[in-house]
C-alpha atoms as a PDB file:
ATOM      1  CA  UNK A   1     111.747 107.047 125.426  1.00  0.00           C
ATOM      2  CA  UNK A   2     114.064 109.487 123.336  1.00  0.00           C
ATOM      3  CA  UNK A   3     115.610 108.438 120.131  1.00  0.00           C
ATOM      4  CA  UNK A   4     114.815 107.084 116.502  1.00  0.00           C
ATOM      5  CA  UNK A   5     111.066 106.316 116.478  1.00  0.00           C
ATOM      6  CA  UNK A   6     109.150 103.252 116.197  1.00  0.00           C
ATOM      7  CA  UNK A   7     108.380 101.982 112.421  1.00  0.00           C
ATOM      8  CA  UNK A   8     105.599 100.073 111.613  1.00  0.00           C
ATOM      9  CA  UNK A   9     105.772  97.964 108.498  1.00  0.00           C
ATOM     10  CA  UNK A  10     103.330  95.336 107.217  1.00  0.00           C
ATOM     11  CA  UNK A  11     100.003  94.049 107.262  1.00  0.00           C
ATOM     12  CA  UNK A  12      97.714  91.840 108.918  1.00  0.00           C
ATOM     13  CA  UNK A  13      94.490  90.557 109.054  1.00  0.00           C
ATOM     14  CA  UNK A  14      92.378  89.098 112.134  1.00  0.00           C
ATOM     15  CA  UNK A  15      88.527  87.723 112.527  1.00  0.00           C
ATOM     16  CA  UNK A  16      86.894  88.349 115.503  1.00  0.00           C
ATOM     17  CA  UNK A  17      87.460  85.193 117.622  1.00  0.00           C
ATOM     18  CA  UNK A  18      86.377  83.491 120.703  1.00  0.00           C
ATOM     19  CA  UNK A  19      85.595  85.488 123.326  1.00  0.00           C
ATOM     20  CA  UNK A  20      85.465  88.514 121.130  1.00  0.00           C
ATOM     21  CA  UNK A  21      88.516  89.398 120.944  1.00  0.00           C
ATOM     22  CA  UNK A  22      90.868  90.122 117.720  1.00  0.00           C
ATOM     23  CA  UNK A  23      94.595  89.128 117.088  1.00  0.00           C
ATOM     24  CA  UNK A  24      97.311  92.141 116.354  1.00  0.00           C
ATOM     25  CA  UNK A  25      99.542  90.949 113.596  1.00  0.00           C
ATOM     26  CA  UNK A  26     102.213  89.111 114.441  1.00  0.00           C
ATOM     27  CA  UNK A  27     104.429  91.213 111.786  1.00  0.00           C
ATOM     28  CA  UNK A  28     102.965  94.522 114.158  1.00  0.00           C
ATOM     29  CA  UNK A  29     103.370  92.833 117.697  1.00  0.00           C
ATOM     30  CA  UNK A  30     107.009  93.403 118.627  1.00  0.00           C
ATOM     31  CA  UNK A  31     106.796  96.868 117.215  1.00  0.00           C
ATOM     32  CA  UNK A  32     104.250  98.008 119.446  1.00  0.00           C
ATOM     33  CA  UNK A  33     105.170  95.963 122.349  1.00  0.00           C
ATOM     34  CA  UNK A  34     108.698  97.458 121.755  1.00  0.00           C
ATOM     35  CA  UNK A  35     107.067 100.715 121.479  1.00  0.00           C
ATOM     36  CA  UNK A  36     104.780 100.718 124.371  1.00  0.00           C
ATOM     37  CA  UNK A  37     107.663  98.942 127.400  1.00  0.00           C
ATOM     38  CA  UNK A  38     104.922  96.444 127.908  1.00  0.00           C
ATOM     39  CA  UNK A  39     101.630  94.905 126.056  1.00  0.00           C
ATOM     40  CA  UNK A  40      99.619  97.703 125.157  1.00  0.00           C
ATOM     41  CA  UNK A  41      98.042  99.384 122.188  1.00  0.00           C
ATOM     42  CA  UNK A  42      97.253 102.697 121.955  1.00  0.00           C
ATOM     43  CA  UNK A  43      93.668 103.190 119.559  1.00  0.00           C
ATOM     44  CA  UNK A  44      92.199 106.461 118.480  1.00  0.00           C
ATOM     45  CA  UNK A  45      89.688 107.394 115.823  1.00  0.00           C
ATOM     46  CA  UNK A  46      92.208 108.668 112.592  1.00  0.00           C
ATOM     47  CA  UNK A  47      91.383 112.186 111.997  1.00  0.00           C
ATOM     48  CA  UNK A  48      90.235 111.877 108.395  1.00  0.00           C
ATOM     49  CA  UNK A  49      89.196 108.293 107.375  1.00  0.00           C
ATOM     50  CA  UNK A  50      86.843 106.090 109.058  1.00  0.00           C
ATOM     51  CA  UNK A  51      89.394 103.868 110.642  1.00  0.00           C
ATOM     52  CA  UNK A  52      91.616 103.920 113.642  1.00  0.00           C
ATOM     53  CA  UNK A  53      94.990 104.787 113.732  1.00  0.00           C
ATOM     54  CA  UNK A  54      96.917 102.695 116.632  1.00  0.00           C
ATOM     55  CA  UNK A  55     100.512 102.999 118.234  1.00  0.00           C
ATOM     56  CA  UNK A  56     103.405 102.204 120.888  1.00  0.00           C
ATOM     57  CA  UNK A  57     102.947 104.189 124.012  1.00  0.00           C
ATOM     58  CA  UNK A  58     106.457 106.106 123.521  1.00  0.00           C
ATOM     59  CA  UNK A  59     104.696 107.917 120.495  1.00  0.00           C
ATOM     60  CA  UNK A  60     102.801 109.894 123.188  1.00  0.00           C
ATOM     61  CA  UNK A  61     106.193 111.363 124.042  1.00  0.00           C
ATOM     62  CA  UNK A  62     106.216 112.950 120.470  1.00  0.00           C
ATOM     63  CA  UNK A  63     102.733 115.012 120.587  1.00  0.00           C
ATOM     64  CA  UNK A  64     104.088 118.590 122.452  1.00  0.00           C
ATOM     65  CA  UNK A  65     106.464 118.984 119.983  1.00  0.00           C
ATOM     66  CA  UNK A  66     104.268 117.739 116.750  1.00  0.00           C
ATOM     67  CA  UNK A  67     101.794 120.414 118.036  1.00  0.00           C
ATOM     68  CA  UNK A  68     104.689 122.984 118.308  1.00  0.00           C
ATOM     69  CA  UNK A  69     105.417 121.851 114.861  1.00  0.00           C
ATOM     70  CA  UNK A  70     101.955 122.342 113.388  1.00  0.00           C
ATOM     71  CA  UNK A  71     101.630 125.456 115.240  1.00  0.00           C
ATOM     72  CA  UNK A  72     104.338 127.014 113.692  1.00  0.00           C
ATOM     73  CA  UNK A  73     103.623 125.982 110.022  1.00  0.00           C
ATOM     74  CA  UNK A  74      99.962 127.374 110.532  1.00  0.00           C
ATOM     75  CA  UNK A  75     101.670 130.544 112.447  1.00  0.00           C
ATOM     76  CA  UNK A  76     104.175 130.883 109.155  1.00  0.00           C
ATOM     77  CA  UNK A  77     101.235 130.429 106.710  1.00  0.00           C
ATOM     78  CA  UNK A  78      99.233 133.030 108.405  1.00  0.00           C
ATOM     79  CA  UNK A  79      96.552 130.324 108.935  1.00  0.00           C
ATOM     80  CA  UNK A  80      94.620 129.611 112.226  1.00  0.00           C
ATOM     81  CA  UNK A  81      95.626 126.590 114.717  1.00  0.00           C
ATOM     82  CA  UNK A  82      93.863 125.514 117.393  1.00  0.00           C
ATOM     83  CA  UNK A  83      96.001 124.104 119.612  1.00  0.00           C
ATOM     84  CA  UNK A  84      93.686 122.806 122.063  1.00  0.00           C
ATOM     85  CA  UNK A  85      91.324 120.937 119.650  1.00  0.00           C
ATOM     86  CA  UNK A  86      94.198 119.448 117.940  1.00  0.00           C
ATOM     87  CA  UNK A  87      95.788 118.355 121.325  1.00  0.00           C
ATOM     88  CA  UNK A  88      92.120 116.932 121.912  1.00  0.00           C
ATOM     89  CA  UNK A  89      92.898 114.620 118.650  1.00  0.00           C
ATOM     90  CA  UNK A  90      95.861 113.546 119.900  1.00  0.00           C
ATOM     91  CA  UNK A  91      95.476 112.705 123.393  1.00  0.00           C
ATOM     92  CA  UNK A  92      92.206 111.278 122.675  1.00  0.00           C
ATOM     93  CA  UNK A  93      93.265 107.170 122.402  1.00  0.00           C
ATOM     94  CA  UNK A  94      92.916 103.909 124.418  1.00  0.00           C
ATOM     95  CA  UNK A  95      95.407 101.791 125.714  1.00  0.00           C
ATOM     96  CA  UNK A  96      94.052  98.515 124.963  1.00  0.00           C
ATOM     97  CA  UNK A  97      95.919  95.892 126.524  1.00  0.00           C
ATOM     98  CA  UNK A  98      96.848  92.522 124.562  1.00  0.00           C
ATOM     99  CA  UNK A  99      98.301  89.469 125.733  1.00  0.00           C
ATOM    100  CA  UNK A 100     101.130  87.325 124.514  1.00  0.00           C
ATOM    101  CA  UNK A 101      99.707  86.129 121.602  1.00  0.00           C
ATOM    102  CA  UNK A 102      98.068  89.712 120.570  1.00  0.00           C
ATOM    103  CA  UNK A 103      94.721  88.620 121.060  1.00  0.00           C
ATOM    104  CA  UNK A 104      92.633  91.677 122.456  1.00  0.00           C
ATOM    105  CA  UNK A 105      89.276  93.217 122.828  1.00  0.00           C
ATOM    106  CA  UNK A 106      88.276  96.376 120.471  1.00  0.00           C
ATOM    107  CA  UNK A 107      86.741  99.318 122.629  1.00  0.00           C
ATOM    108  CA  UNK A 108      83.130  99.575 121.894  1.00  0.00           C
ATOM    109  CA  UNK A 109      83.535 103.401 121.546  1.00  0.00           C
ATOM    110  CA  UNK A 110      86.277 103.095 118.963  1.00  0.00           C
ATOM    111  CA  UNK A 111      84.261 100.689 117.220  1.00  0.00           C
ATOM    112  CA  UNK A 112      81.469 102.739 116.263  1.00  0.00           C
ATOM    113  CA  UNK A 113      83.467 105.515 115.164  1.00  0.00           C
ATOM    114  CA  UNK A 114      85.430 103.342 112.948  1.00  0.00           C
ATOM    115  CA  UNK A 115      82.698 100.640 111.589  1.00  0.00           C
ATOM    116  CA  UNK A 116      83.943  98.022 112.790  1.00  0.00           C
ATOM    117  CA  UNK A 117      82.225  94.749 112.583  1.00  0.00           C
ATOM    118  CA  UNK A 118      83.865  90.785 112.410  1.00  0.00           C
ATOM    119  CA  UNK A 119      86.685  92.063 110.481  1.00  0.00           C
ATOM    120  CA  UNK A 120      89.994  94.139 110.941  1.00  0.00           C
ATOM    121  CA  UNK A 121      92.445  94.616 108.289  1.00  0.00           C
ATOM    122  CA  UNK A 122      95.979  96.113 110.031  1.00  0.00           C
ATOM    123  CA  UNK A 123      98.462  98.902 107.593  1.00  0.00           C
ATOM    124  CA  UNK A 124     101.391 100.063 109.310  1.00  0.00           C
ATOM    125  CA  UNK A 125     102.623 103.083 107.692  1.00  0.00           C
ATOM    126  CA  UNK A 126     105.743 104.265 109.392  1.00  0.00           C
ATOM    127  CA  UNK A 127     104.806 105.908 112.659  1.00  0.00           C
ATOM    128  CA  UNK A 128     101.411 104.280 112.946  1.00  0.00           C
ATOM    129  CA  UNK A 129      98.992 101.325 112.170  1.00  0.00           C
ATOM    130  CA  UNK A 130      96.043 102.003 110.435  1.00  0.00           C
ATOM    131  CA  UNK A 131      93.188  99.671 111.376  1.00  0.00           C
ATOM    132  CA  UNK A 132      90.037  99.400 108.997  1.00  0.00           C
ATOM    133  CA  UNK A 133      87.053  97.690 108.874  1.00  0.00           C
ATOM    134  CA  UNK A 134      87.591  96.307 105.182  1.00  0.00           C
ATOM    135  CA  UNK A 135      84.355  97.614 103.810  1.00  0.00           C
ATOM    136  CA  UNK A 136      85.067 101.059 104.821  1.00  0.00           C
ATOM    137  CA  UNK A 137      88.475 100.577 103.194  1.00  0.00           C
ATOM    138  CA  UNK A 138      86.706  98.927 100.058  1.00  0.00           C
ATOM    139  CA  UNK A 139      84.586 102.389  99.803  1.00  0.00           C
ATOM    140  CA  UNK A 140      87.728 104.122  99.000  1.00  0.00           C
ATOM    141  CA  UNK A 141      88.227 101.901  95.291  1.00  0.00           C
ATOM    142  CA  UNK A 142      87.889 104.646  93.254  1.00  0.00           C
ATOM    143  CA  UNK A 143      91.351 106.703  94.794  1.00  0.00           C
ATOM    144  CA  UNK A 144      94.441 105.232  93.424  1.00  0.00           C
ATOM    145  CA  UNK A 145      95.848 105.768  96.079  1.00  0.00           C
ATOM    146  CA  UNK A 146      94.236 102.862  97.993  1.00  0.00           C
ATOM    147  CA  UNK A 147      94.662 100.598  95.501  1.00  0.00           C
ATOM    148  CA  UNK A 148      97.721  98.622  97.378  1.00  0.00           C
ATOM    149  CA  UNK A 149      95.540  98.296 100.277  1.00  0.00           C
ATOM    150  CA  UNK A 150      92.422  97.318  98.983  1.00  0.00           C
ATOM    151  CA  UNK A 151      94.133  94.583  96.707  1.00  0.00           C
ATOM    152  CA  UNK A 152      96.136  93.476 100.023  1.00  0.00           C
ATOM    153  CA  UNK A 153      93.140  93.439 102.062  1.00  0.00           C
ATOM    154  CA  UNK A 154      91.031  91.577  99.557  1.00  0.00           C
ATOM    155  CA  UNK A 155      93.722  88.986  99.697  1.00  0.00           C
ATOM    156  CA  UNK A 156      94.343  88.750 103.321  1.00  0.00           C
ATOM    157  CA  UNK A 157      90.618  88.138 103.932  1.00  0.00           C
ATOM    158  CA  UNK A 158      90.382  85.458 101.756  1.00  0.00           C
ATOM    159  CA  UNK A 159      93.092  83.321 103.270  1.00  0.00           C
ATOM    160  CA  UNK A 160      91.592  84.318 106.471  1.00  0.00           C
ATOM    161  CA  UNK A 161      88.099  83.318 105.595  1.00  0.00           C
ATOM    162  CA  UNK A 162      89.836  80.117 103.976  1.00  0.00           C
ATOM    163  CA  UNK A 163      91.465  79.113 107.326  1.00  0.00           C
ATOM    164  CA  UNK A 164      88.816  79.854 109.417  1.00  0.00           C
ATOM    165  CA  UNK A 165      86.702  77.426 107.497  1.00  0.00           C
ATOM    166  CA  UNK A 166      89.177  74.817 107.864  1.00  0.00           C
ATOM    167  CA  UNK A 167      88.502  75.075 111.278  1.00  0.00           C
END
Protein backbone atom coordinates (compact mmCIF):
# COMPACT_ATOMS: atom_id res chain seq x y z
CA UNK A 1 0.00 0.00 0.00
CA UNK A 2 2.67 2.62 -1.31
CA UNK A 3 1.88 6.23 -1.61
CA UNK A 4 0.67 9.40 0.41
CA UNK A 5 -0.31 8.12 3.88
CA UNK A 6 -3.46 7.89 5.66
CA UNK A 7 -4.58 11.21 7.71
CA UNK A 8 -6.60 11.09 10.52
CA UNK A 9 -8.54 14.19 11.43
CA UNK A 10 -11.23 14.67 14.07
CA UNK A 11 -12.71 13.51 17.11
CA UNK A 12 -15.13 11.29 18.56
CA UNK A 13 -16.60 10.09 21.46
CA UNK A 14 -18.33 6.56 22.25
CA UNK A 15 -19.94 4.89 25.64
CA UNK A 16 -19.56 1.49 26.10
CA UNK A 17 -22.78 -0.06 24.69
CA UNK A 18 -24.70 -3.20 24.51
CA UNK A 19 -22.88 -6.06 24.35
CA UNK A 20 -19.76 -4.27 25.38
CA UNK A 21 -18.70 -3.05 22.63
CA UNK A 22 -17.68 0.75 21.65
CA UNK A 23 -18.42 2.75 18.38
CA UNK A 24 -15.23 4.22 16.23
CA UNK A 25 -16.15 7.67 15.12
CA UNK A 26 -17.87 7.98 12.26
CA UNK A 27 -15.51 11.10 11.24
CA UNK A 28 -12.42 8.14 11.85
CA UNK A 29 -14.26 5.12 10.12
CA UNK A 30 -13.53 5.53 6.42
CA UNK A 31 -10.01 6.53 7.25
CA UNK A 32 -9.14 3.46 8.84
CA UNK A 33 -11.27 1.23 6.86
CA UNK A 34 -9.55 2.96 3.84
CA UNK A 35 -6.38 2.40 5.58
CA UNK A 36 -6.65 -1.11 6.65
CA UNK A 37 -8.41 -2.76 2.80
CA UNK A 38 -11.09 -4.06 5.07
CA UNK A 39 -12.72 -3.43 8.76
CA UNK A 40 -10.00 -3.51 11.06
CA UNK A 41 -8.26 -1.44 13.67
CA UNK A 42 -4.99 -1.73 14.60
CA UNK A 43 -4.58 -0.84 18.83
CA UNK A 44 -1.35 -0.59 20.70
CA UNK A 45 -0.43 0.91 24.04
CA UNK A 46 1.15 4.74 22.92
CA UNK A 47 4.64 4.75 24.03
CA UNK A 48 4.45 7.70 26.40
CA UNK A 49 0.87 8.52 27.61
CA UNK A 50 -1.55 6.25 29.11
CA UNK A 51 -3.70 5.86 26.08
CA UNK A 52 -3.67 3.87 22.92
CA UNK A 53 -2.62 4.95 19.78
CA UNK A 54 -4.74 3.09 16.86
CA UNK A 55 -4.31 2.89 12.94
CA UNK A 56 -5.07 1.52 9.25
CA UNK A 57 -3.28 -1.68 8.60
CA UNK A 58 -1.14 -0.08 5.58
CA UNK A 59 0.72 1.97 8.39
CA UNK A 60 2.44 -1.36 9.24
CA UNK A 61 4.06 -1.02 5.82
CA UNK A 62 5.82 2.20 7.16
CA UNK A 63 7.67 0.69 10.43
CA UNK A 64 11.22 -0.80 8.61
CA UNK A 65 11.88 2.33 7.32
CA UNK A 66 10.67 4.62 10.50
CA UNK A 67 13.13 2.35 12.42
CA UNK A 68 15.85 2.97 9.72
CA UNK A 69 14.94 6.52 10.26
CA UNK A 70 15.30 6.60 14.04
CA UNK A 71 18.29 4.55 13.77
CA UNK A 72 20.08 6.86 11.87
CA UNK A 73 19.20 10.08 13.84
CA UNK A 74 20.35 8.19 17.11
CA UNK A 75 23.51 6.81 14.93
CA UNK A 76 24.16 10.75 13.81
CA UNK A 77 23.66 11.99 17.43
CA UNK A 78 26.06 9.52 18.76
CA UNK A 79 23.18 8.23 20.97
CA UNK A 80 22.19 4.52 21.54
CA UNK A 81 19.11 2.78 19.59
CA UNK A 82 17.80 -0.27 20.21
CA UNK A 83 16.40 -1.46 17.36
CA UNK A 84 14.85 -4.49 18.58
CA UNK A 85 12.98 -2.98 21.59
CA UNK A 86 11.74 -0.25 19.49
CA UNK A 87 10.57 -2.74 16.74
CA UNK A 88 8.91 -4.52 19.89
CA UNK A 89 6.82 -1.05 20.27
CA UNK A 90 5.85 -1.06 17.02
CA UNK A 91 4.81 -4.39 16.07
CA UNK A 92 3.24 -4.81 19.33
CA UNK A 93 -0.78 -3.90 18.30
CA UNK A 94 -4.15 -5.67 17.78
CA UNK A 95 -6.19 -5.83 14.91
CA UNK A 96 -9.49 -5.40 16.33
CA UNK A 97 -12.08 -6.00 13.94
CA UNK A 98 -15.29 -3.61 13.67
CA UNK A 99 -18.31 -3.96 11.79
CA UNK A 100 -20.22 -1.66 9.53
CA UNK A 101 -21.35 0.62 11.87
CA UNK A 102 -17.82 0.74 13.90
CA UNK A 103 -19.12 -0.86 16.79
CA UNK A 104 -16.27 -3.12 18.33
CA UNK A 105 -14.94 -4.79 21.37
CA UNK A 106 -11.73 -3.17 23.27
CA UNK A 107 -8.99 -5.94 24.02
CA UNK A 108 -8.91 -6.58 27.65
CA UNK A 109 -5.05 -6.37 27.54
CA UNK A 110 -5.07 -2.96 25.92
CA UNK A 111 -7.49 -1.90 28.35
CA UNK A 112 -5.56 -2.16 31.36
CA UNK A 113 -2.62 -0.61 30.00
CA UNK A 114 -4.56 2.31 28.91
CA UNK A 115 -7.34 2.77 31.85
CA UNK A 116 -9.94 2.28 30.17
CA UNK A 117 -13.30 2.08 31.73
CA UNK A 118 -17.15 3.10 30.13
CA UNK A 119 -15.61 5.83 28.25
CA UNK A 120 -13.38 6.46 25.08
CA UNK A 121 -12.63 9.78 23.78
CA UNK A 122 -11.02 9.34 19.91
CA UNK A 123 -7.97 12.32 18.59
CA UNK A 124 -6.74 11.70 15.28
CA UNK A 125 -3.57 13.45 14.83
CA UNK A 126 -2.30 12.92 11.35
CA UNK A 127 -0.88 9.43 11.08
CA UNK A 128 -2.71 8.04 14.08
CA UNK A 129 -5.76 8.09 16.51
CA UNK A 130 -5.16 8.59 19.91
CA UNK A 131 -7.70 6.83 22.14
CA UNK A 132 -8.03 7.92 25.93
CA UNK A 133 -9.90 7.07 28.69
CA UNK A 134 -11.06 10.79 29.49
CA UNK A 135 -9.87 10.81 33.05
CA UNK A 136 -6.45 9.89 32.14
CA UNK A 137 -6.65 12.67 29.54
CA UNK A 138 -8.24 15.06 32.28
CA UNK A 139 -4.89 14.29 34.46
CA UNK A 140 -2.95 16.06 31.89
CA UNK A 141 -4.94 19.84 32.71
CA UNK A 142 -2.12 21.42 33.86
CA UNK A 143 0.05 21.10 30.15
CA UNK A 144 -1.17 23.60 27.73
CA UNK A 145 -0.69 21.60 25.47
CA UNK A 146 -3.78 19.44 26.17
CA UNK A 147 -5.89 22.06 26.60
CA UNK A 148 -7.78 21.56 23.00
CA UNK A 149 -8.37 18.10 23.96
CA UNK A 150 -9.46 18.24 27.30
CA UNK A 151 -11.97 21.16 26.44
CA UNK A 152 -13.13 18.88 23.33
CA UNK A 153 -13.44 15.90 25.37
CA UNK A 154 -15.29 17.59 28.18
CA UNK A 155 -17.73 18.61 25.54
CA UNK A 156 -18.11 15.49 23.63
CA UNK A 157 -18.97 13.61 26.85
CA UNK A 158 -21.54 15.73 27.77
CA UNK A 159 -23.60 15.45 24.62
CA UNK A 160 -22.85 11.86 24.88
CA UNK A 161 -24.00 11.48 28.42
CA UNK A 162 -27.01 13.83 27.28
CA UNK A 163 -28.09 11.38 24.51
CA UNK A 164 -27.61 8.42 26.24
CA UNK A 165 -30.05 9.61 28.82
CA UNK A 166 -32.53 10.34 26.29
CA UNK A 167 -32.49 6.90 25.68
Amino acid sequence: MAGQPYIYSGQGFSLLRDKNRFVLPNVLRSTVRDSSGKDVLCLAKHPEWKCLVGFGASRVDEFESQLDAEQARADAAGRPFNRDKRAMQLYNFQQVPFDGSGRFTMPEALTSLAALDDELFFQGIGRTVLIWSPDELYKLADDPDFEAAIATCRSLQEAERAKAKKK
